[in-house]
N, C-alpha and C. Protein backbone atom coordinates (compact mmCIF):
# COMPACT_ATOMS: atom_id res chain seq x y z
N UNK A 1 -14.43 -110.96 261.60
CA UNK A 1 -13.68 -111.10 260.37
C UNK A 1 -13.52 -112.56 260.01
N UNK A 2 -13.30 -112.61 259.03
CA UNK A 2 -12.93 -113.90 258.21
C UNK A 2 -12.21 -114.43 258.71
N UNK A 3 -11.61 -116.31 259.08
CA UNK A 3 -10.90 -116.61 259.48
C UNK A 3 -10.09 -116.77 258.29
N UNK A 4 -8.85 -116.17 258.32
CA UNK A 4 -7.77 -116.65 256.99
C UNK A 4 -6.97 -118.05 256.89
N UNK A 5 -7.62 -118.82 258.25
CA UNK A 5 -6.67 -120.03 257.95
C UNK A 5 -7.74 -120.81 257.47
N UNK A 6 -8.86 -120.98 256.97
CA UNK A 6 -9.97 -121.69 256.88
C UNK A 6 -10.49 -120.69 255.56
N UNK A 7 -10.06 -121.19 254.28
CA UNK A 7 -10.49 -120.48 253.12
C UNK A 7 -11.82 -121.08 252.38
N UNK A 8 -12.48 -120.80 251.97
CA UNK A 8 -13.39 -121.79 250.92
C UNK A 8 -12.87 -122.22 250.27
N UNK A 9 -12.56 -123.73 249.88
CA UNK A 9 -12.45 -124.59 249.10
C UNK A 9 -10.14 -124.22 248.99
N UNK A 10 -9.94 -124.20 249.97
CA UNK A 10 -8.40 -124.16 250.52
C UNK A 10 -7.77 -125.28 250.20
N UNK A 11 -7.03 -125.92 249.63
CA UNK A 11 -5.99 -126.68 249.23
C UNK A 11 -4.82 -126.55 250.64
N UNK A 12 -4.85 -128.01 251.23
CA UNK A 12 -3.40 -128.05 252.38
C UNK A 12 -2.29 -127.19 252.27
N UNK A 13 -2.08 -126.98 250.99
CA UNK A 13 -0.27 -126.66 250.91
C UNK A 13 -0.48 -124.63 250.47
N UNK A 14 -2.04 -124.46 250.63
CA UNK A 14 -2.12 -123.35 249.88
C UNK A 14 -1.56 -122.12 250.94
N UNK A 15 -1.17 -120.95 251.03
CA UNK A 15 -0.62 -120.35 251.60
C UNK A 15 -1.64 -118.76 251.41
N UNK A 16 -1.48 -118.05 252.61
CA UNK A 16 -2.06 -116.73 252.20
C UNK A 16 -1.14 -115.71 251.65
N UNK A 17 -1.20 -115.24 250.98
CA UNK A 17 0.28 -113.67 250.66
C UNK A 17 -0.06 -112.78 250.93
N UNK A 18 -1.35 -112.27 250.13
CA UNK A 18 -1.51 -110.69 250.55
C UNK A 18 -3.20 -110.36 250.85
N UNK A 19 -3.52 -109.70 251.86
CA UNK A 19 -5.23 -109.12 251.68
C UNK A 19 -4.82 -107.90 251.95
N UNK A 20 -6.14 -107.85 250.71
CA UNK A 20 -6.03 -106.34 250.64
C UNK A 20 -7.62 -105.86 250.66
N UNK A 21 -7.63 -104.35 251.23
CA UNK A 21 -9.16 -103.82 251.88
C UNK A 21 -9.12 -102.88 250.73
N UNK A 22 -10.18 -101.92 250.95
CA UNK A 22 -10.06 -100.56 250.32
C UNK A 22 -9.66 -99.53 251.65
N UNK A 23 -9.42 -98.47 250.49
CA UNK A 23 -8.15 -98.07 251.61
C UNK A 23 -8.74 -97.46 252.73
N UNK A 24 -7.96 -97.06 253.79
CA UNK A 24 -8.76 -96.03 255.33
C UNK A 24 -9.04 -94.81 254.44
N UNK A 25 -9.03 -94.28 253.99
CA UNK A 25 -9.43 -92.81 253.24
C UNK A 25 -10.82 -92.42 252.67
N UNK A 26 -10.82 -93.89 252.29
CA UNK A 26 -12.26 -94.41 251.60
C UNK A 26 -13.61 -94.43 252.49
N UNK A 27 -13.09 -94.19 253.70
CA UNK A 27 -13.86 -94.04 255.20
C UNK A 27 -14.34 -92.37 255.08
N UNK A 28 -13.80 -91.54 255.14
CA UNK A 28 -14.13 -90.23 255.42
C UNK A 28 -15.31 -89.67 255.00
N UNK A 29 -15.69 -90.23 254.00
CA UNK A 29 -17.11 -89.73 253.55
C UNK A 29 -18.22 -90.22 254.60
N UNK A 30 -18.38 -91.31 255.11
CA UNK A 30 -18.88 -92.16 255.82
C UNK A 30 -18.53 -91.24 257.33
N UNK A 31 -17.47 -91.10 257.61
CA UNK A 31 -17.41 -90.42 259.09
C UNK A 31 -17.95 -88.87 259.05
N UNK A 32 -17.78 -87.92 257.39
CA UNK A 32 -18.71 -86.78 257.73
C UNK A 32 -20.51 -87.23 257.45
N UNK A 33 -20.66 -87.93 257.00
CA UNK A 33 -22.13 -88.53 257.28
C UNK A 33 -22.37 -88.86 258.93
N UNK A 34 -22.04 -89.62 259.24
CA UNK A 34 -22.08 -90.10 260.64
C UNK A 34 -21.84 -88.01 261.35
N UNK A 35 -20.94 -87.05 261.28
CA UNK A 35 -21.26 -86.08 262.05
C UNK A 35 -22.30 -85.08 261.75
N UNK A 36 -22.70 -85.38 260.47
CA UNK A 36 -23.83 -84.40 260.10
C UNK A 36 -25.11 -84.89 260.55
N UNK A 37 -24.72 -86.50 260.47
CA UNK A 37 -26.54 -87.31 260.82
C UNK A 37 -26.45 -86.81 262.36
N UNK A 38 -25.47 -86.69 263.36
CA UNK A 38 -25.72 -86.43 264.50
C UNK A 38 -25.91 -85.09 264.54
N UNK A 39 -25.44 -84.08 264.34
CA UNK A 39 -25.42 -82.51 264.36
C UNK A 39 -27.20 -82.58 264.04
N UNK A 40 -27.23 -82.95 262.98
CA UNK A 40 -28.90 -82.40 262.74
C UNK A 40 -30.13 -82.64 263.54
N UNK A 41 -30.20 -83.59 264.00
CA UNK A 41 -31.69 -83.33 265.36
C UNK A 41 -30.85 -82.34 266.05
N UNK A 42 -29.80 -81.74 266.35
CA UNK A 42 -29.55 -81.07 267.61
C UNK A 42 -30.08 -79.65 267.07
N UNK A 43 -29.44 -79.51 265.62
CA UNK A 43 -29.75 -78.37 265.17
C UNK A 43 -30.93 -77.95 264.89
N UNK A 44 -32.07 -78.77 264.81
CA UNK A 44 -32.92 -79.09 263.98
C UNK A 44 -33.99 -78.33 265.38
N UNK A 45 -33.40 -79.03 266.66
CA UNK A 45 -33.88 -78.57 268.15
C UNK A 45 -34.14 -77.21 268.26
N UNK A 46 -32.48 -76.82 267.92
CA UNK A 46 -32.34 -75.29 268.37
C UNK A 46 -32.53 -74.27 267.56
N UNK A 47 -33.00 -74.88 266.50
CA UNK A 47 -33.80 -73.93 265.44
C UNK A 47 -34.97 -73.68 265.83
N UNK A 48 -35.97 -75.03 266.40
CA UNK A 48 -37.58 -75.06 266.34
C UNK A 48 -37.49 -74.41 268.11
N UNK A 49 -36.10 -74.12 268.70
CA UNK A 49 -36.26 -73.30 270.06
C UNK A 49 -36.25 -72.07 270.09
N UNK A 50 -35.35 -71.55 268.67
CA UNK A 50 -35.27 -69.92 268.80
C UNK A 50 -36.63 -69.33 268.15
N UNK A 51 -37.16 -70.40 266.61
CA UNK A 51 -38.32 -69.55 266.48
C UNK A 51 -39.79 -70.15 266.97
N UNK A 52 -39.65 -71.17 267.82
CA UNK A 52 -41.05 -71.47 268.49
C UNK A 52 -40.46 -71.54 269.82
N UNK A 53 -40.37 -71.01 271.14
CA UNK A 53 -39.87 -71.48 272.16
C UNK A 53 -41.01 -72.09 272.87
N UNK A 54 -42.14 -71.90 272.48
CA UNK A 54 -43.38 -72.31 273.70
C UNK A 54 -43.56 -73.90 272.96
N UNK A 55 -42.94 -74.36 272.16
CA UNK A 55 -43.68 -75.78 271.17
C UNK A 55 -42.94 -76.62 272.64
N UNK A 56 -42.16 -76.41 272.90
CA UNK A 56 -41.69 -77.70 273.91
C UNK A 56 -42.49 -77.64 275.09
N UNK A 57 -43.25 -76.34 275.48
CA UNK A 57 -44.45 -76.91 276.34
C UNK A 57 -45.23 -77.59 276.44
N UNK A 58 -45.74 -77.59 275.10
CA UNK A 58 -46.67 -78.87 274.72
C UNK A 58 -45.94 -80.47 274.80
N UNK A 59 -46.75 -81.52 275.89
CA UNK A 59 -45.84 -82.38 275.87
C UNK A 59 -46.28 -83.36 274.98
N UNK A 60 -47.40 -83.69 274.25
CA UNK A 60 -47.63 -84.41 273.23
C UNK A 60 -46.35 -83.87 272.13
N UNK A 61 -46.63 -82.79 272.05
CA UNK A 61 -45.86 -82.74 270.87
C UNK A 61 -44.38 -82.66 270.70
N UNK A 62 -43.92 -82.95 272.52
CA UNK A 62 -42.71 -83.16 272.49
C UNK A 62 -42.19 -84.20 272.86
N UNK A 63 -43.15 -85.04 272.97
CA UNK A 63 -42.89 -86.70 273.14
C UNK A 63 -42.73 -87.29 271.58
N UNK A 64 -43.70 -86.79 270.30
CA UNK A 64 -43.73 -86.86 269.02
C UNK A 64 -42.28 -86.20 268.59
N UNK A 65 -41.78 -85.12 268.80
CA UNK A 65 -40.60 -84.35 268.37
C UNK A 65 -39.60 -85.56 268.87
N UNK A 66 -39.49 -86.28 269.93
CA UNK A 66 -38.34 -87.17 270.72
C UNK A 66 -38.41 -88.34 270.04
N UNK A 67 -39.98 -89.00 269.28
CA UNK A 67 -39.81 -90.11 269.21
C UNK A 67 -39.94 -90.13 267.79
N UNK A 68 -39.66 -88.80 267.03
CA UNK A 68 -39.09 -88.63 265.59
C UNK A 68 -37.70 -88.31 265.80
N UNK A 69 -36.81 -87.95 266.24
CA UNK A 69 -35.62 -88.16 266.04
C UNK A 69 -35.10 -89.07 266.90
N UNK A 70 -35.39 -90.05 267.55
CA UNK A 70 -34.91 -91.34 267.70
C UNK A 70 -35.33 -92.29 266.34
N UNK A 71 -36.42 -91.86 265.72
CA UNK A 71 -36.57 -93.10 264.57
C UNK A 71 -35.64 -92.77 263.70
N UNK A 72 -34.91 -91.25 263.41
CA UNK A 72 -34.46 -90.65 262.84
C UNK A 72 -32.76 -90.99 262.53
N UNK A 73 -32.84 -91.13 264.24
CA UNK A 73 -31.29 -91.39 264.26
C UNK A 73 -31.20 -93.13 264.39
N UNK A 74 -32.17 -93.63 264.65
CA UNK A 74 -31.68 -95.42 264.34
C UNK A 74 -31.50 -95.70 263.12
N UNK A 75 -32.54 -95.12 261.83
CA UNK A 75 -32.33 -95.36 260.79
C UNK A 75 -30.97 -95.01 260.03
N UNK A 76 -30.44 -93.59 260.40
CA UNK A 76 -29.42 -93.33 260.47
C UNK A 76 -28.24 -94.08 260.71
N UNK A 77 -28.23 -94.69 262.33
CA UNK A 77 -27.11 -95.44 262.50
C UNK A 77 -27.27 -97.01 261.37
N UNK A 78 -28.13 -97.36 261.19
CA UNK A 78 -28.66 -98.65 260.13
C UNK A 78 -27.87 -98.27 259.03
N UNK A 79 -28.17 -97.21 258.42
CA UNK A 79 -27.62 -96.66 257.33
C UNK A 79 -26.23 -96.68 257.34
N UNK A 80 -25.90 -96.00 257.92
CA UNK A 80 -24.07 -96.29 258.55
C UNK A 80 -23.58 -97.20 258.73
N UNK A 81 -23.91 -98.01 259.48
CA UNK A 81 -23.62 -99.50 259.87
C UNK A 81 -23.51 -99.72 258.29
N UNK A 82 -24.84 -100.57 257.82
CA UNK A 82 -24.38 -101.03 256.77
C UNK A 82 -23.04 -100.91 255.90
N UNK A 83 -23.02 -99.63 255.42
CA UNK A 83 -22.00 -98.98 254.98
C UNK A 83 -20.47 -99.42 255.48
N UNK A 84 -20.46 -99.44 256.51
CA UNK A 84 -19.42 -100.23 257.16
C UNK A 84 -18.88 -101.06 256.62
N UNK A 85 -20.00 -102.12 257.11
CA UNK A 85 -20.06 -103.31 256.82
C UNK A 85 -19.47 -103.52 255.66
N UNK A 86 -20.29 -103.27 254.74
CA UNK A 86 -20.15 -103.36 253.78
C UNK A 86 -18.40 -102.87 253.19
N UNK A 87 -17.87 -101.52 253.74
CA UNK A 87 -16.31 -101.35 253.25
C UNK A 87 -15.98 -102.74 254.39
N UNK A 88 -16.04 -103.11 255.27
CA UNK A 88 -14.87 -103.83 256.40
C UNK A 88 -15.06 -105.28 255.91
N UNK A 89 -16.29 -105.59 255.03
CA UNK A 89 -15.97 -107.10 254.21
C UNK A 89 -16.09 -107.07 253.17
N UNK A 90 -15.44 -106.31 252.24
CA UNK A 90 -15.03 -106.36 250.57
C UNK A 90 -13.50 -106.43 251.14
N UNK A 91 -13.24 -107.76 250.71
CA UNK A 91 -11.54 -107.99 251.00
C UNK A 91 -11.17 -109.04 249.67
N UNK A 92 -10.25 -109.09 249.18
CA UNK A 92 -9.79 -109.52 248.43
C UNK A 92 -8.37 -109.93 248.99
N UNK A 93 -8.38 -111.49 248.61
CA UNK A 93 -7.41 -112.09 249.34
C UNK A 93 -6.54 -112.84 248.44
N UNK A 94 -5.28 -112.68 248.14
CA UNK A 94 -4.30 -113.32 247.14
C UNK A 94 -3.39 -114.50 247.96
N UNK A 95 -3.81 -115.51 247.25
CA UNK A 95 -2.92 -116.82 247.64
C UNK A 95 -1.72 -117.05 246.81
N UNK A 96 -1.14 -118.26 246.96
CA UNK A 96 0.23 -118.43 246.10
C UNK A 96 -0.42 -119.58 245.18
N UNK A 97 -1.88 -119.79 244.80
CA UNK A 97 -2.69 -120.64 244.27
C UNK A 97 -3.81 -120.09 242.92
N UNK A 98 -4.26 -119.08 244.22
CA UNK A 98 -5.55 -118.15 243.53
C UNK A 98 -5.72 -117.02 243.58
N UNK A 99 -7.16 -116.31 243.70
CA UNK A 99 -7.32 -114.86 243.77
C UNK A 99 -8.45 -115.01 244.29
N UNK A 100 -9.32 -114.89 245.56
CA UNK A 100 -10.46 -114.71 246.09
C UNK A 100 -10.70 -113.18 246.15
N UNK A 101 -11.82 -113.01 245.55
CA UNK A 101 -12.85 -111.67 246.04
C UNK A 101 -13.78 -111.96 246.47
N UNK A 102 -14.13 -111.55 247.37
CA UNK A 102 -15.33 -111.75 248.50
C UNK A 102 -15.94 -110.11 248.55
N UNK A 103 -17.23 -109.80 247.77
CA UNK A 103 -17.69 -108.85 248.19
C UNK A 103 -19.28 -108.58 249.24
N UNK A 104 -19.17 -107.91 250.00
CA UNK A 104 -20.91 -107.59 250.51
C UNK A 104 -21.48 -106.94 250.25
N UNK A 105 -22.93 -107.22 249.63
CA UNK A 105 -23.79 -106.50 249.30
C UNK A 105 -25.09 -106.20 250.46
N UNK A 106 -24.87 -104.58 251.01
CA UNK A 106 -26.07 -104.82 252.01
C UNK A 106 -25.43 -106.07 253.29
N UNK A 107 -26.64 -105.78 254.23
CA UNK A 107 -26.07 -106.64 255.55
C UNK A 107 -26.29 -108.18 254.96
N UNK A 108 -26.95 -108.15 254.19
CA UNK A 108 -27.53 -109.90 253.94
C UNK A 108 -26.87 -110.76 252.45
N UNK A 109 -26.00 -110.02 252.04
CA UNK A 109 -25.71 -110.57 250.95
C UNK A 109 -24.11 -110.35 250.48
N UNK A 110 -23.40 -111.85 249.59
CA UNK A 110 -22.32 -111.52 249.64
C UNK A 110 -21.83 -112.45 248.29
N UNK A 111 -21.28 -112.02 247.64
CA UNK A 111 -20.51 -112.52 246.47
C UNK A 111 -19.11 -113.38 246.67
N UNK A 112 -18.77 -114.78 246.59
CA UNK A 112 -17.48 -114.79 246.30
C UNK A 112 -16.91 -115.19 245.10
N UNK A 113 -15.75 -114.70 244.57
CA UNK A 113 -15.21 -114.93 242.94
C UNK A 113 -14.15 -115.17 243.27
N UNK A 114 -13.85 -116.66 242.23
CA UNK A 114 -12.29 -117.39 242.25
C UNK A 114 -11.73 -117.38 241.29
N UNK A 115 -10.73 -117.27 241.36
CA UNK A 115 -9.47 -117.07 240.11
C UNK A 115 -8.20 -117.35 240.26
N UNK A 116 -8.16 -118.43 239.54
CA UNK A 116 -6.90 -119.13 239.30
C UNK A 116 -5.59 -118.74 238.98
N UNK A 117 -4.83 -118.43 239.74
CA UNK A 117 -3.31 -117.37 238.89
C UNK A 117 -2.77 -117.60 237.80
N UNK A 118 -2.92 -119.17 237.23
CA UNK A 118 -2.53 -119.65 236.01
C UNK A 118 -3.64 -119.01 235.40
N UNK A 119 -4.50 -118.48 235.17
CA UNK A 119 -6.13 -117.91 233.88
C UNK A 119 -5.53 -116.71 233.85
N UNK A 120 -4.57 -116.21 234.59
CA UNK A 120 -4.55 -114.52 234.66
C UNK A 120 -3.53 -114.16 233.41
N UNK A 121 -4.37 -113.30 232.64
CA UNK A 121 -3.72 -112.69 231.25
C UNK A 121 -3.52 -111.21 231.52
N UNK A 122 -3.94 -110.46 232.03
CA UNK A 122 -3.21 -109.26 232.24
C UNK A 122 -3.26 -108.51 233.22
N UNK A 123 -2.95 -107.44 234.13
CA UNK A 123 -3.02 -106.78 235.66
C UNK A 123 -2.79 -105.69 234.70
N UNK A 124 -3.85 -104.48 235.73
CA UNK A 124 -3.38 -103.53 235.45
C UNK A 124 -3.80 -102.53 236.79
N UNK A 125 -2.90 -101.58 237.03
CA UNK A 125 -3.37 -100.84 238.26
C UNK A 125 -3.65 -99.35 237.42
N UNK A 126 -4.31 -99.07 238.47
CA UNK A 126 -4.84 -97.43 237.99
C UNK A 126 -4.98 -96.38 239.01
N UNK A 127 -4.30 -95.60 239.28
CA UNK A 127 -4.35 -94.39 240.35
C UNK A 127 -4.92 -93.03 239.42
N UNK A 128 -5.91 -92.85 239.89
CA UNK A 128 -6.64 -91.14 238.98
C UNK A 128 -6.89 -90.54 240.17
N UNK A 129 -6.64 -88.90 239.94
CA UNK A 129 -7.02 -88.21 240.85
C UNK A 129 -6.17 -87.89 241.77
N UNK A 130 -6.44 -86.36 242.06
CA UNK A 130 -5.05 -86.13 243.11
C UNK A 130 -4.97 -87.09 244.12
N UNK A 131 -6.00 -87.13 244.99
CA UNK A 131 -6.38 -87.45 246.69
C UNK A 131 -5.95 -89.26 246.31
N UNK A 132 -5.98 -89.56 245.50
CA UNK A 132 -5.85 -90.79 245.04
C UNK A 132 -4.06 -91.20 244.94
N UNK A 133 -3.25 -89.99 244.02
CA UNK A 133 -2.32 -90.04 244.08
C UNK A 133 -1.60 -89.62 245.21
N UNK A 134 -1.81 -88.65 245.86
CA UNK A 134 -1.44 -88.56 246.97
C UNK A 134 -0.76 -89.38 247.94
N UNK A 135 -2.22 -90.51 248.39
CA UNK A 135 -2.63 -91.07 249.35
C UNK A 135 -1.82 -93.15 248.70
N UNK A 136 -1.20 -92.87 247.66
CA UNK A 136 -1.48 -93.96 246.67
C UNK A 136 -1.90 -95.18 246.77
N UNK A 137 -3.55 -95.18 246.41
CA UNK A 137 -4.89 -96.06 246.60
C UNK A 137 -4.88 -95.92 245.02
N UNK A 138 -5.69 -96.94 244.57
CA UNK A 138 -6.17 -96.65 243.24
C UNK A 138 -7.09 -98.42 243.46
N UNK A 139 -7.46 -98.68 241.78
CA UNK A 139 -8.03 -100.00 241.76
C UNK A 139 -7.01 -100.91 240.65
N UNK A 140 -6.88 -102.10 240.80
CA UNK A 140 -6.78 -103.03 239.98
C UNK A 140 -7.14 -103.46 239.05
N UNK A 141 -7.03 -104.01 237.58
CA UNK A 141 -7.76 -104.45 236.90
C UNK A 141 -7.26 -106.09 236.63
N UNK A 142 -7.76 -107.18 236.81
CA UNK A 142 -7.44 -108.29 236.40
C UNK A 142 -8.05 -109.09 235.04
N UNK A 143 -7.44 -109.02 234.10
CA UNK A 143 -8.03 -109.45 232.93
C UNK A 143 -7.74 -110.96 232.67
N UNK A 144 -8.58 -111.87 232.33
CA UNK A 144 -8.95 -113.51 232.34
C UNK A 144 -9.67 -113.53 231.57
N UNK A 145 -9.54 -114.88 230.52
CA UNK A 145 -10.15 -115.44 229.24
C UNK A 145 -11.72 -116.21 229.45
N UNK A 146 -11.96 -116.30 230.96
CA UNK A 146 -12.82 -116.72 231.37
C UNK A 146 -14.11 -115.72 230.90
N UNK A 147 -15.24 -116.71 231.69
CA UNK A 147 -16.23 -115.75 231.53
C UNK A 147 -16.72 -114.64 232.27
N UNK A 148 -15.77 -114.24 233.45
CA UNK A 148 -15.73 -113.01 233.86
C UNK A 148 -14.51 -112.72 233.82
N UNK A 149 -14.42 -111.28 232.94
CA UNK A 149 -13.63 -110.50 232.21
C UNK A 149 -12.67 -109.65 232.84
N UNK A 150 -13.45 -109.69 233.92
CA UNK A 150 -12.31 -108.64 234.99
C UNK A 150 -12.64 -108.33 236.26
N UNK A 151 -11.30 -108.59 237.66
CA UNK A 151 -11.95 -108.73 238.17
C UNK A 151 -10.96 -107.31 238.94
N UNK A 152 -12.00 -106.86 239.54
CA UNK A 152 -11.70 -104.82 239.67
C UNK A 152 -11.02 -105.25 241.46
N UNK A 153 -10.39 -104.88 241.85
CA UNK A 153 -9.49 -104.40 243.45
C UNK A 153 -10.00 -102.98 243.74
N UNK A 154 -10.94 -102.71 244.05
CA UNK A 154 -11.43 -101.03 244.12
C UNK A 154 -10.89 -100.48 245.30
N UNK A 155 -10.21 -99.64 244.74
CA UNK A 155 -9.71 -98.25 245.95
C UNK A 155 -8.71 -99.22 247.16
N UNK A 156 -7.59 -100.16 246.39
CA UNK A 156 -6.46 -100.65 247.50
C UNK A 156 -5.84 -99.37 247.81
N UNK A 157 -5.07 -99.92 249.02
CA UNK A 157 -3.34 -99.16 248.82
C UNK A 157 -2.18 -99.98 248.09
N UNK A 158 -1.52 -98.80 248.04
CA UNK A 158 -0.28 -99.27 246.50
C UNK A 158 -0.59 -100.70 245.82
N UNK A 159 -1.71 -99.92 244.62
CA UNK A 159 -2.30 -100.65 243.92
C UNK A 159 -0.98 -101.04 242.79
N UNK A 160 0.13 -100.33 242.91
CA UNK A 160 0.89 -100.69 241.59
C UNK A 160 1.73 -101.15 242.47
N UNK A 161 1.91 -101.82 243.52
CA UNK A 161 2.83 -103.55 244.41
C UNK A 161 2.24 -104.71 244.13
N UNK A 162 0.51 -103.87 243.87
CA UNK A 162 -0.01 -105.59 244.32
C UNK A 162 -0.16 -105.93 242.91
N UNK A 163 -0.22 -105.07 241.76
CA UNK A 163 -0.59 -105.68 240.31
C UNK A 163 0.92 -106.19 239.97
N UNK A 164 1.99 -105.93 240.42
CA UNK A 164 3.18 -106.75 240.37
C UNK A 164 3.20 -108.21 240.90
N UNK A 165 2.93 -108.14 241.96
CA UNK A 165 2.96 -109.23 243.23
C UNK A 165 1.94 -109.77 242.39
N UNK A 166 0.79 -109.81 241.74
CA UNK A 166 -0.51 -110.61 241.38
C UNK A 166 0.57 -111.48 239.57
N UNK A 167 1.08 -110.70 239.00
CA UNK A 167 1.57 -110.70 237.77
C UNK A 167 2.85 -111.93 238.05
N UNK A 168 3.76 -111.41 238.99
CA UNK A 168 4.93 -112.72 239.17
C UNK A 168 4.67 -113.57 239.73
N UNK A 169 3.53 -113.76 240.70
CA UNK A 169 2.83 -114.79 240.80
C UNK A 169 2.32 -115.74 239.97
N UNK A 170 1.75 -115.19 238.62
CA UNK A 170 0.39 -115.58 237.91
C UNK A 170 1.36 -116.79 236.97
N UNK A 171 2.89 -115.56 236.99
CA UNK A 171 3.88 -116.05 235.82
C UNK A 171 4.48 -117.86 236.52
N UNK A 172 4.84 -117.18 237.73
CA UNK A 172 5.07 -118.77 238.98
C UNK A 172 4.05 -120.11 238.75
N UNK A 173 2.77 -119.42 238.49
CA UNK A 173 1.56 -120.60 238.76
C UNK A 173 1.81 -121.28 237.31
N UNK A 174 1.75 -120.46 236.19
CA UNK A 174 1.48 -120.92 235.16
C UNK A 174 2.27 -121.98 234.56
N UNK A 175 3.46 -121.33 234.84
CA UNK A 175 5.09 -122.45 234.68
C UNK A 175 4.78 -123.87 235.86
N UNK A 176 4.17 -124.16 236.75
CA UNK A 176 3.76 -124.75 237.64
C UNK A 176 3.24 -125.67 237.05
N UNK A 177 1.80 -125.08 236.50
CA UNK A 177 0.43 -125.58 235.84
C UNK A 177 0.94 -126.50 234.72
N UNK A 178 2.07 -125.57 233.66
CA UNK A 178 2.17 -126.34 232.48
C UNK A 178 2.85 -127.12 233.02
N UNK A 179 3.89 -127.47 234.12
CA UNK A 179 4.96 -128.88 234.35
C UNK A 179 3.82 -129.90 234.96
N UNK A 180 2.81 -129.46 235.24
CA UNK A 180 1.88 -130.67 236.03
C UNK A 180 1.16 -131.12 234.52
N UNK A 181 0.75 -130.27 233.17
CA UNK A 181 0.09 -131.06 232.70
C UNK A 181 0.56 -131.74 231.82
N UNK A 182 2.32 -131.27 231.68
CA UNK A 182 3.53 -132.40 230.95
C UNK A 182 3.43 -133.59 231.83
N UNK A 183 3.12 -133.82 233.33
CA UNK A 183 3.71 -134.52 234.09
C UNK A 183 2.71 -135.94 233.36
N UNK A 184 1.12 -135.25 234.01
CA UNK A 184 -0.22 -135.98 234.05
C UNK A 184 -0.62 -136.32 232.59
N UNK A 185 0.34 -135.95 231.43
CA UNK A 185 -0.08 -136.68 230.18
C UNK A 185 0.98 -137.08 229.96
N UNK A 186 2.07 -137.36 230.30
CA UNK A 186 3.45 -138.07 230.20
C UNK A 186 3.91 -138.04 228.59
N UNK A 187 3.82 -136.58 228.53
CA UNK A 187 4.94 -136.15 227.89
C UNK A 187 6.18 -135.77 228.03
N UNK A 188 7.50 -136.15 227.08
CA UNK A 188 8.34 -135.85 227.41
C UNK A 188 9.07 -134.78 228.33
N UNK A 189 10.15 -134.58 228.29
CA UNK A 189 10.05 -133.00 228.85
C UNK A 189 11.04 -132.72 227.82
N UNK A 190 10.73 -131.11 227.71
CA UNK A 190 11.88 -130.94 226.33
C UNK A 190 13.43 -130.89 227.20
N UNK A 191 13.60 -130.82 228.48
CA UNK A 191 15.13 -130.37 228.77
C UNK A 191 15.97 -131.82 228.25
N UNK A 192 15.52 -133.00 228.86
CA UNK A 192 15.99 -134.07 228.35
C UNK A 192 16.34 -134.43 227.08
């Protein structure tokens, strides 16, 4: 995993608040894959045993039968893995600064997107679906004037804490932002 004290392009005073994954639920599809990819050479066995029982005499062709479902099942576990991978490093990490999304594409490839809490113009969370409400996971929407338009939190948990927590933040940075750029053009201040 990522080290969180060592951010890309981290500012001294910057602080971590919240990371957020997609949720454990978002796994289950992935774990009945993983029991069906295993069930099937077994089944696949005791099918070609009840209606051919003499094929496993032949040992060519049961050295070929062994060394098709080992290619069968590595590709398999490859397949899975990835998949993993891929949910266990899409993390999205909220500072008291910014907004990092870090996504992976595949074992070899990976996106990161920065966003400034002062650019942030609107949050919105979205829970659809029973298993969704239920469980309450949903996605994020972050809307910015920039040139990427939105930046999606897919399938958190309690997606409607963190579009709060992202929002009174954004409101913190911005009030921040504008006293630094009264400061750095030495304009008055209106309280005086």
């Amino acid at each position: 995993m990522m080290n969180l004290k060592n951010l890309p392009g981290q500012a001294p005073d910057e602080n971590v608040v919240k990371v957020l994954r997609r949720h454990w639920l978002t796994l289950l599809p992935l774990g009945f894959s993983l029991l069906f990819i295993l069930l099937l050479p077994i089944a696949i066995a005791i099918v070609i045993e009840i209606i051919k029982p003499d094929l496993y005499s032949n040992q060519a062709l049961t050295t070929l039968l062994v060394l098709g479902g080992s290619i069968f099942l590595l590709f398999a576990w490859l397949f899975l893995y990835q998949n993993y991978i891929d949910y266990y490093l899409d993390i999205w990490i909220v500072t008291d600064r910014r907004i990092l999304n870090i996504e992976q594409h595949g074992l070899f490839g990976r996106t990161v997107s920065e966003l400034r809490l002062y650019r942030v113009q609107d949050v919105t969370s979205e829970v659809r679906g029973f298993w969704k409400t239920m469980f309450d996971y949903g996605e994020v929407y972050i809307q910015t004037a920039g040139e990427e338009q939105r930046f999606i939190f897919e399938d958190i948990p309690h997606p409607n804490d963190a579009a709060k927590l992202i929002l009174e933040m954004s409101e913190v940075q911005r009030k921040k932002h504008l006293e630094e750029a009264v400061e750095e053009f030495g304009m008055p201040d209106k309280k005086s």
